[in-house]
N, C-alpha and C. Protein backbone atom coordinates (compact mmCIF):
# COMPACT_ATOMS: atom_id res chain seq x y z
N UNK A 1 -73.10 39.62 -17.89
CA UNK A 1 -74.37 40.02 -18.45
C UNK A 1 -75.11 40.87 -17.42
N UNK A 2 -75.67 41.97 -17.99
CA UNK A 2 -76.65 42.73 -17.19
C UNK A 2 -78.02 42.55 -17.34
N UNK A 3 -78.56 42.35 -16.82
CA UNK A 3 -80.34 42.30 -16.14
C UNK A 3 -80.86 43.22 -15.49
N UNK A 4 -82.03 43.66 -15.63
CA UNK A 4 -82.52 44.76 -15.24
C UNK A 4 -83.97 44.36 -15.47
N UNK A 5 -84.52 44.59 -14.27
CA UNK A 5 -86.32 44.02 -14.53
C UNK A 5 -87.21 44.95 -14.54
N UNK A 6 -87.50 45.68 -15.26
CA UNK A 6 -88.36 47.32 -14.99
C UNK A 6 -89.75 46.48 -14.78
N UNK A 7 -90.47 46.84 -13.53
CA UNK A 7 -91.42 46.82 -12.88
C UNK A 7 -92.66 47.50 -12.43
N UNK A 8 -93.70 47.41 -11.82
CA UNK A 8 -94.55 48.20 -11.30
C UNK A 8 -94.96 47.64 -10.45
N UNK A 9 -95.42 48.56 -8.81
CA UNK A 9 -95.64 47.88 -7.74
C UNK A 9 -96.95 46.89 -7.94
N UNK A 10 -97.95 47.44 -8.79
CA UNK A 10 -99.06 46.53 -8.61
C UNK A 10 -99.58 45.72 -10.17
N UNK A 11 -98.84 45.90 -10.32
CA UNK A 11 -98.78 45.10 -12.36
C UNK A 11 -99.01 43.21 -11.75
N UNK A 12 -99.85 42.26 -11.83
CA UNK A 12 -100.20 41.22 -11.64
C UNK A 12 -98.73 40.62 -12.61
N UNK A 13 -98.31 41.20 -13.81
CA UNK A 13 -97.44 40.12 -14.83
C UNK A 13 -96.37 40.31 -14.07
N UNK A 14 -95.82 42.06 -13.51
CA UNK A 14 -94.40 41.62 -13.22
C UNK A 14 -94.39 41.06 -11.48
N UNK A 15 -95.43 40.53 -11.24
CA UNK A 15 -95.46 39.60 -9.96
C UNK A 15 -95.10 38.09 -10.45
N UNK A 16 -95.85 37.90 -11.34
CA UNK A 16 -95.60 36.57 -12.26
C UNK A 16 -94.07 36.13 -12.54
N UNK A 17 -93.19 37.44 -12.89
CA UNK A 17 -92.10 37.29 -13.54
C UNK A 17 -91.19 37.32 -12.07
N UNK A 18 -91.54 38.14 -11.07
CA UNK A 18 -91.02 38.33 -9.66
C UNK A 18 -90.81 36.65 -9.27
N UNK A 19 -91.60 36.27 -9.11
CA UNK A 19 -92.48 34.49 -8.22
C UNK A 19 -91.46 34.06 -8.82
N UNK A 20 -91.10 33.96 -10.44
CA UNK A 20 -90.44 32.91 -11.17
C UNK A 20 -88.56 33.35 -10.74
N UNK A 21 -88.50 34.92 -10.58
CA UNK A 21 -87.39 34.80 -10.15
C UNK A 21 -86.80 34.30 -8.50
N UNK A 22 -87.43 34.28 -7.96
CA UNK A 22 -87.44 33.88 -6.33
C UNK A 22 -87.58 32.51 -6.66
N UNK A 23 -88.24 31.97 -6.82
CA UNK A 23 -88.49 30.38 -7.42
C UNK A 23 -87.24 29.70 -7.87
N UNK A 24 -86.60 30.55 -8.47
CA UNK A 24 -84.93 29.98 -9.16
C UNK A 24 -83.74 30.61 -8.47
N UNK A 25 -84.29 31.87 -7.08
CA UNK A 25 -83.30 32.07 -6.62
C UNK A 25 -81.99 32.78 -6.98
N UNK A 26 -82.91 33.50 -8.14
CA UNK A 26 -81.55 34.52 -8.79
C UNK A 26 -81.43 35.65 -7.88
N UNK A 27 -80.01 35.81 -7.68
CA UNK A 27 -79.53 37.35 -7.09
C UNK A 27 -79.00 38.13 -8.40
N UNK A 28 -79.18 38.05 -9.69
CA UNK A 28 -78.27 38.72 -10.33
C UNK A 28 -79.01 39.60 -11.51
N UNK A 29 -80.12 40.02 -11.00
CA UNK A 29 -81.27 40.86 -11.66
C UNK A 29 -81.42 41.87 -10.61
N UNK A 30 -80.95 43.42 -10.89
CA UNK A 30 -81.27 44.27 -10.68
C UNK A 30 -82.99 44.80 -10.82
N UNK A 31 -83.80 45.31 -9.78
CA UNK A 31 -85.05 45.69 -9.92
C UNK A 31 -85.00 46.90 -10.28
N UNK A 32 -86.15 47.41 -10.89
CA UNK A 32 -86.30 48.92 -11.37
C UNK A 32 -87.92 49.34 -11.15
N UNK A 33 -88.43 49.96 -10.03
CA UNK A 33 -89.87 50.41 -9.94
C UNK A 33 -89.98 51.68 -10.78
N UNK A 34 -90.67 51.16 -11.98
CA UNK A 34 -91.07 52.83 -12.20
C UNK A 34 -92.20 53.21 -11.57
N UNK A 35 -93.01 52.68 -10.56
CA UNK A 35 -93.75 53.46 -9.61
C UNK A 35 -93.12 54.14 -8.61
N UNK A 36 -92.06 54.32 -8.20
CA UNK A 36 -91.15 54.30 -7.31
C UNK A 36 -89.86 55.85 -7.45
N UNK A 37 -89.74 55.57 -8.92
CA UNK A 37 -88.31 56.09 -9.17
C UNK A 37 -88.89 56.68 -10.76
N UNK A 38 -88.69 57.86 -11.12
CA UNK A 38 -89.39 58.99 -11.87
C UNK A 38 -87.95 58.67 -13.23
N UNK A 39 -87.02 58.30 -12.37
CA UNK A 39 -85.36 57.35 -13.45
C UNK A 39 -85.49 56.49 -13.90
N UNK A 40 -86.17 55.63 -13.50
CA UNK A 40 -86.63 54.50 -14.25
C UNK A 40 -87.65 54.64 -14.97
N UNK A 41 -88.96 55.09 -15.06
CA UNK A 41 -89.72 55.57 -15.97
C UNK A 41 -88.92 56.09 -17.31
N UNK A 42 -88.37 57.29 -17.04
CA UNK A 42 -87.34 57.48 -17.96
C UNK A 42 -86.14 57.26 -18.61
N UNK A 43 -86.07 56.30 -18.54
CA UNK A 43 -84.76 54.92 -18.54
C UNK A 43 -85.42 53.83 -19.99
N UNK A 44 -86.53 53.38 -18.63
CA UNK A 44 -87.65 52.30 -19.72
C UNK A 44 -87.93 52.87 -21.00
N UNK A 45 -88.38 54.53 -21.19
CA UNK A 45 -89.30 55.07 -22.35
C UNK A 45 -88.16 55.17 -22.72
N UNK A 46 -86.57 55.55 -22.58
CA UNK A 46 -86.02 55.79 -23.87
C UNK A 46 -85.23 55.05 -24.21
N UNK A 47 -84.77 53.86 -23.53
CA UNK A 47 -84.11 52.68 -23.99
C UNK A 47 -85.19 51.99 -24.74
N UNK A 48 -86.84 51.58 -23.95
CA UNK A 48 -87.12 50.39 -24.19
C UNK A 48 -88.26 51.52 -25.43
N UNK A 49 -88.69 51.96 -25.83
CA UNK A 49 -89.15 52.87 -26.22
C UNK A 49 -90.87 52.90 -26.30
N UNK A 50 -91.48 52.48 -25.20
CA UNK A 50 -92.42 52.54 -24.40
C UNK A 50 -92.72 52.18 -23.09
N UNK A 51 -93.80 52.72 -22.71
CA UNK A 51 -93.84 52.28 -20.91
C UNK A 51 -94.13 51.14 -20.33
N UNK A 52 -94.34 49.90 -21.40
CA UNK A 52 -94.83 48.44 -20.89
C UNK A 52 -93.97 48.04 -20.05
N UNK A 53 -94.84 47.52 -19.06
CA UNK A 53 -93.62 46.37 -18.07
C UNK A 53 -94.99 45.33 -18.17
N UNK A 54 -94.16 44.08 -17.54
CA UNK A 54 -92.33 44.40 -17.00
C UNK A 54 -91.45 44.05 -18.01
N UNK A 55 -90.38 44.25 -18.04
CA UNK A 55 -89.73 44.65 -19.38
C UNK A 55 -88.42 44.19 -18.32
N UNK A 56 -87.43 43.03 -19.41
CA UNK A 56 -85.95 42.82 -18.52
C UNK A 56 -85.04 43.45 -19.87
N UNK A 57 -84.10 43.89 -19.53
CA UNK A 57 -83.20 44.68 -20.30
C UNK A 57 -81.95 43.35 -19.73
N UNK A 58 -81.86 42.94 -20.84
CA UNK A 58 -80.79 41.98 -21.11
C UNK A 58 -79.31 43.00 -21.98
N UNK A 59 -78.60 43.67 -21.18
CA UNK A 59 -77.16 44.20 -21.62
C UNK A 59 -77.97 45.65 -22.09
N UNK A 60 -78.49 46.14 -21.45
CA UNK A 60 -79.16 47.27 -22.68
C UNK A 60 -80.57 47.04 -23.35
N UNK A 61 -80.58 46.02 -23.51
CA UNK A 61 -81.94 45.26 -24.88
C UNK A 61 -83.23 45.07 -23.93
N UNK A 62 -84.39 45.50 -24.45
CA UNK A 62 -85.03 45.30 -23.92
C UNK A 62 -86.00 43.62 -24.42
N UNK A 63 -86.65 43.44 -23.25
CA UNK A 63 -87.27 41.92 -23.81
C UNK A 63 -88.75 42.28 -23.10
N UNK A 64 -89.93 42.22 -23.54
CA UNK A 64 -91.28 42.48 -23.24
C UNK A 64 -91.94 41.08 -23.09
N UNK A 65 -92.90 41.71 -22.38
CA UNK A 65 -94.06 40.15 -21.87
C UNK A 65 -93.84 39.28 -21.16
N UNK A 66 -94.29 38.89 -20.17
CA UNK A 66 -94.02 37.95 -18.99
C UNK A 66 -93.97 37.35 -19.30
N UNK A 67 -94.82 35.91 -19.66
CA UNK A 67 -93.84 34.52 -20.78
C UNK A 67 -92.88 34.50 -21.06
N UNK A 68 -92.53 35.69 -22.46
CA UNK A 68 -91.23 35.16 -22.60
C UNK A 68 -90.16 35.54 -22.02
N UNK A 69 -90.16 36.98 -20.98
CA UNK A 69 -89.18 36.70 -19.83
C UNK A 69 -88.84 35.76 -19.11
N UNK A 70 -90.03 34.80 -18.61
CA UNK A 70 -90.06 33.40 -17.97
C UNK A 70 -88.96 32.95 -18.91
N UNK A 71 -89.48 32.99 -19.81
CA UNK A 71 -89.28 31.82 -21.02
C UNK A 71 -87.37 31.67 -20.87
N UNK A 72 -87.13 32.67 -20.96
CA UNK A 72 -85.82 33.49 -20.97
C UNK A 72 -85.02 32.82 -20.03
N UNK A 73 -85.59 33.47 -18.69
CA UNK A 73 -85.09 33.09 -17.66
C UNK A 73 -84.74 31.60 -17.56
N UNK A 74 -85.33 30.96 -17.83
CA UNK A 74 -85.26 29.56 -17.70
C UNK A 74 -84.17 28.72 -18.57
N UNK A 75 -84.16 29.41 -19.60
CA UNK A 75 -83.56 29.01 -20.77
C UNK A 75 -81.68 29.78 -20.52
N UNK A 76 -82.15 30.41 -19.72
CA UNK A 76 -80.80 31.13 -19.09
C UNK A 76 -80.31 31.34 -17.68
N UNK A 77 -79.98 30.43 -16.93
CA UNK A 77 -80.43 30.11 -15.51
C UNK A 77 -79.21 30.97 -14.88
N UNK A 78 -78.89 31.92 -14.12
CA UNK A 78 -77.84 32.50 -13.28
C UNK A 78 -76.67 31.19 -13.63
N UNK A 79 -75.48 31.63 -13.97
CA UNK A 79 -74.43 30.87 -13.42
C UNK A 79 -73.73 31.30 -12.13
């Protein structure tokens, strides 16, 4: 499975969603700053088909809103 966490350096939610991944100690989520990287901006808008983060792209798919990324995460713990 692929993971992909599209981010922003100063977004308070995808800090929220950051904390929860360090917290569980996953290595297997790729980061994506679209403050950072002008590819990822344009990655997010045309896969996910707007600019909200943080946004985890589960295989391709995008999944919106910090909750239920948590939610996600939890419910799907790294093997």
């Amino acid at each position: 499975m692929k993971l992909e966490l599209f981010i922003g350096t100063t977004c308070p939610y995808c800090h929220m969603v950051q904390k929860e991944i360090e917290k569980e100690g996953r290595t297997d989520i790729e980061f994506c700053n679209i403050d950072t990287s002008d590819a990822h901006m344009k990655r997010l808008v045309e896969v996910g088909g707007k600019e909200q983060i943080p946004c985890l792209f589960i295989d391709g798919k995008p999944l919106y809103e910090s909750r239920d990324i948590v939610k996600w995460l939890r419910a799907n713990p790294q093997s």
